[in-house]
N, C-alpha and C. Protein backbone atom coordinates (compact mmCIF):
# COMPACT_ATOMS: atom_id res chain seq x y z
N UNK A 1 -71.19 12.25 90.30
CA UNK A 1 -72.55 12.38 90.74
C UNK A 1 -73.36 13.12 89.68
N UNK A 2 -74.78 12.85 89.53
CA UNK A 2 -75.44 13.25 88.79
C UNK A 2 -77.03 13.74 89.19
N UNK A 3 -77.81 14.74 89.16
CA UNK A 3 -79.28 14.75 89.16
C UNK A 3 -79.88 14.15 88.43
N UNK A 4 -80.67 12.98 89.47
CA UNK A 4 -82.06 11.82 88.40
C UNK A 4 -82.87 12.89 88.80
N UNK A 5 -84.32 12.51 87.91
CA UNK A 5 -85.06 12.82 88.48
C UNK A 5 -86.71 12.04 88.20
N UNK A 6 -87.53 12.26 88.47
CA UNK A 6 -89.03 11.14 88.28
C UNK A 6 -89.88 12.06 87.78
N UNK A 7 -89.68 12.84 86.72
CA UNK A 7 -90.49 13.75 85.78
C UNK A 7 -91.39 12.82 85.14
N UNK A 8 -90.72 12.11 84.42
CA UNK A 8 -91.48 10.95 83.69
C UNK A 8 -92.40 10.52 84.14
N UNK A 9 -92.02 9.77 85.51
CA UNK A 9 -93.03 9.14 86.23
C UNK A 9 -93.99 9.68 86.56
N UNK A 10 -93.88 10.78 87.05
CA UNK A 10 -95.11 12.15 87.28
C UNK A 10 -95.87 12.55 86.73
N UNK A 11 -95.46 12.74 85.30
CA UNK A 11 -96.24 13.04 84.13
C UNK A 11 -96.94 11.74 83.73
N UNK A 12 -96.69 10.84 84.10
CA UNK A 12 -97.68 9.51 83.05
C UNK A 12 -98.55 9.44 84.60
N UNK A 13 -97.88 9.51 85.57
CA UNK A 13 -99.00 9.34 86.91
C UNK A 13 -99.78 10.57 86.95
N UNK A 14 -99.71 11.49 85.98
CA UNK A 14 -100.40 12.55 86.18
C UNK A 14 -101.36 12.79 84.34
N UNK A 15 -102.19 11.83 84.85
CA UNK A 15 -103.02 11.58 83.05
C UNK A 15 -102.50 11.85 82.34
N UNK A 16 -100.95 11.15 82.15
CA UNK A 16 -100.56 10.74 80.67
C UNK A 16 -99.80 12.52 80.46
N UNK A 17 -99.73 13.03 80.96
CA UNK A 17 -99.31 14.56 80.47
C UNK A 17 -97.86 14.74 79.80
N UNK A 18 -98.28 15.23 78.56
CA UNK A 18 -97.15 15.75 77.65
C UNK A 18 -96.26 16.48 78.07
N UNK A 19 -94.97 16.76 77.72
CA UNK A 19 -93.63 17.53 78.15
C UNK A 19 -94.31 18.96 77.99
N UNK A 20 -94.82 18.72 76.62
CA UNK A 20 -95.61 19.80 76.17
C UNK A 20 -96.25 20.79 77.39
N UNK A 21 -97.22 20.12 78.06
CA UNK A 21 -98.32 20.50 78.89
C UNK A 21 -97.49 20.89 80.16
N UNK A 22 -96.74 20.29 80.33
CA UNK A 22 -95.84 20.54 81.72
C UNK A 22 -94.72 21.68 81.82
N UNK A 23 -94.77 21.37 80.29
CA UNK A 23 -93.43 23.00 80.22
C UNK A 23 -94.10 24.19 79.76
N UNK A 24 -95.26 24.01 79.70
CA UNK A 24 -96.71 24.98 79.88
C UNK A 24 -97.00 25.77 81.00
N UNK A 25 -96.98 25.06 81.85
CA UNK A 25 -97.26 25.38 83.53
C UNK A 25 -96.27 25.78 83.91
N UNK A 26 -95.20 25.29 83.84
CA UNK A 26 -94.32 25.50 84.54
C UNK A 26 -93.29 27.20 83.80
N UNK A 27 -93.49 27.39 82.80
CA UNK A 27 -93.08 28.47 82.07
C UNK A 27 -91.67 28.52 81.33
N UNK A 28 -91.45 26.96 80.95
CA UNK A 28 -90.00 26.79 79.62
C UNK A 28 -90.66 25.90 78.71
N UNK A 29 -89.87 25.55 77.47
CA UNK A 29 -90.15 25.24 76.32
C UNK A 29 -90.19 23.22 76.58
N UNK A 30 -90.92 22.75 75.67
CA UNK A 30 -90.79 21.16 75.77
C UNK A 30 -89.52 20.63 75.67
N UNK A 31 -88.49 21.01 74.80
CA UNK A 31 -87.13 20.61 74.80
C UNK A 31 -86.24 20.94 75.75
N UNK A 32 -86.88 22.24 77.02
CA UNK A 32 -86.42 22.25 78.33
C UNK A 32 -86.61 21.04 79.17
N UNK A 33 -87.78 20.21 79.26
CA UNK A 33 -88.64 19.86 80.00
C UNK A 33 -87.85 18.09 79.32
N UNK A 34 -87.62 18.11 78.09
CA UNK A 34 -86.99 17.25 77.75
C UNK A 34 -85.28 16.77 78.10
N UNK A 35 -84.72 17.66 77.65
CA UNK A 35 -83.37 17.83 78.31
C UNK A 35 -83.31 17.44 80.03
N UNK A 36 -84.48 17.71 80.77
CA UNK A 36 -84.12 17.91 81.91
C UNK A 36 -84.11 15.99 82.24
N UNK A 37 -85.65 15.78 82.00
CA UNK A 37 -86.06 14.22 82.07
C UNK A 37 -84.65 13.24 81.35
N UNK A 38 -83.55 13.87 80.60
CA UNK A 38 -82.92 12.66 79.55
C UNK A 38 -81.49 13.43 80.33
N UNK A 39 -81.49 13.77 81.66
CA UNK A 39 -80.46 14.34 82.73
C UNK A 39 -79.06 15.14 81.51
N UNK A 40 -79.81 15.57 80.97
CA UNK A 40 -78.81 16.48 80.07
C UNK A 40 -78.70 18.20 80.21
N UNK A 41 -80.09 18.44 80.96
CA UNK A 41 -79.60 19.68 81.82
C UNK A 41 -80.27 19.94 83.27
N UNK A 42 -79.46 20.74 84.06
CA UNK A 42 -80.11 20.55 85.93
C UNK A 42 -80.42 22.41 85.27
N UNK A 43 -81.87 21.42 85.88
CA UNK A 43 -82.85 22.85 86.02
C UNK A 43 -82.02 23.97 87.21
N UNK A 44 -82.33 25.17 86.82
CA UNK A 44 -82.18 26.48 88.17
C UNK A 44 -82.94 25.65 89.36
N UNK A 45 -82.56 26.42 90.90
CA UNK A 45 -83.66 25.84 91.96
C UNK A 45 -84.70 26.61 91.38
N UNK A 46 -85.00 27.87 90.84
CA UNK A 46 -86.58 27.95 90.82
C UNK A 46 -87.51 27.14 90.03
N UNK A 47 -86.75 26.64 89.28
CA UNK A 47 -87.68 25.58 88.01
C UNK A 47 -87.70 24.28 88.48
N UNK A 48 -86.99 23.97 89.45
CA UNK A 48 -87.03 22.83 90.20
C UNK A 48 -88.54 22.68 91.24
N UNK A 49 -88.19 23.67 92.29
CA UNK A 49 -89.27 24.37 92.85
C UNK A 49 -90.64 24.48 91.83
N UNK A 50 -90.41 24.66 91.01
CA UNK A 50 -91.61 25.08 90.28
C UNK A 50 -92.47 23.41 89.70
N UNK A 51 -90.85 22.96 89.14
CA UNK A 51 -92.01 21.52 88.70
C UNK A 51 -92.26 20.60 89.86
N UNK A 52 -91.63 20.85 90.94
CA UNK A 52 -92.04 19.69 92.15
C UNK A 52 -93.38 20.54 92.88
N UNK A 53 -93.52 21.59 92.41
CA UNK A 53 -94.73 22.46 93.29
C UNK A 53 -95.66 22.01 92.13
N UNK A 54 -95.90 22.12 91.11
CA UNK A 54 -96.66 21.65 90.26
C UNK A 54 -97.59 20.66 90.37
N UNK A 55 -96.65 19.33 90.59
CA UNK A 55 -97.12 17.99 91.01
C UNK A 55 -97.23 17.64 92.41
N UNK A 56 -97.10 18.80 93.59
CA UNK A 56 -97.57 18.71 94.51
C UNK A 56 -96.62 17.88 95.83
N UNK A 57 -94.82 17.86 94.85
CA UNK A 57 -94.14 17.10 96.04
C UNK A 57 -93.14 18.20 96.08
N UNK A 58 -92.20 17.59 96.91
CA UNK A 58 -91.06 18.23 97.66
C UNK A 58 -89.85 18.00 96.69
N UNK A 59 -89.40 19.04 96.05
CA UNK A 59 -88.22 19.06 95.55
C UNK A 59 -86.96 17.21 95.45
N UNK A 60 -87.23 17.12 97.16
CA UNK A 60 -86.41 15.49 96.91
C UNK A 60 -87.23 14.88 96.24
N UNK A 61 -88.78 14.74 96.46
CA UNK A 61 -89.38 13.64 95.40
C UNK A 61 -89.49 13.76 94.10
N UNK A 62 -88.60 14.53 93.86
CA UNK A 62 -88.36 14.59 92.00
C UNK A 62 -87.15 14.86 91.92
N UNK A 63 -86.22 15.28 92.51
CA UNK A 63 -84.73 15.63 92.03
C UNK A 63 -84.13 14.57 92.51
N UNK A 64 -83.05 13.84 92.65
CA UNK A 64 -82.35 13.04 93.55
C UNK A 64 -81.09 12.71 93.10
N UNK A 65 -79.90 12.95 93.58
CA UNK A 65 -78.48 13.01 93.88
C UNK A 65 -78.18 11.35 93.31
N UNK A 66 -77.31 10.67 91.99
CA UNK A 66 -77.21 9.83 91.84
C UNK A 66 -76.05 9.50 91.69
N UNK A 67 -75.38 8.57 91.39
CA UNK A 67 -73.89 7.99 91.07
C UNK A 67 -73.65 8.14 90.08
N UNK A 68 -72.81 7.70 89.48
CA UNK A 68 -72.07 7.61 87.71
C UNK A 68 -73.17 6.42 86.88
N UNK A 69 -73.60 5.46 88.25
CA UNK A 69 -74.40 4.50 87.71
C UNK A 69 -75.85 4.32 87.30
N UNK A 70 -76.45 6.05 87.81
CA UNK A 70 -78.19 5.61 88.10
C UNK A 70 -78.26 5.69 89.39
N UNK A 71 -77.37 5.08 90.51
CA UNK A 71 -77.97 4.15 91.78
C UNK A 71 -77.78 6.03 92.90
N UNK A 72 -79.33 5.59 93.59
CA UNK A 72 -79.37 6.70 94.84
C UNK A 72 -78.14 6.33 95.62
């Protein structure tokens, strides 16, 4: 099992916004913010919390529990 998550998607649904700009707000570096989106590291719950409070959803609508394959 693995954490996906829809950072990506968030950020381009959210005017195009840079890793940059998001690991701004949220208070870690762009190569945090990168690592996390390319599932190479699982954020703490507070940075989780923090980027799903950001964009205004609930922790499941950005984190989500996956297989070996990708698949929910």
């Amino acid at each position: 099992m693995e954490l996906g998550n829809n950072i990506r998607r968030l950020r381009f649904d959210n005017r195009e916004m840079s890793q940059e700009e998001l690991a701004a707000a949220v208070g870690v570096t762009r190569q945090t913010i990168h690592a996390i989106e390319k599932g190479k590291f699982i954020p703490s719950t507070l940075l989780a919390f923090k980027i799903a409070g950001f964009f205004g959803k609930n922790v499941e609508e950005v984190f989500h529990i996956t297989d070996n394959h990708g698949k929910k």
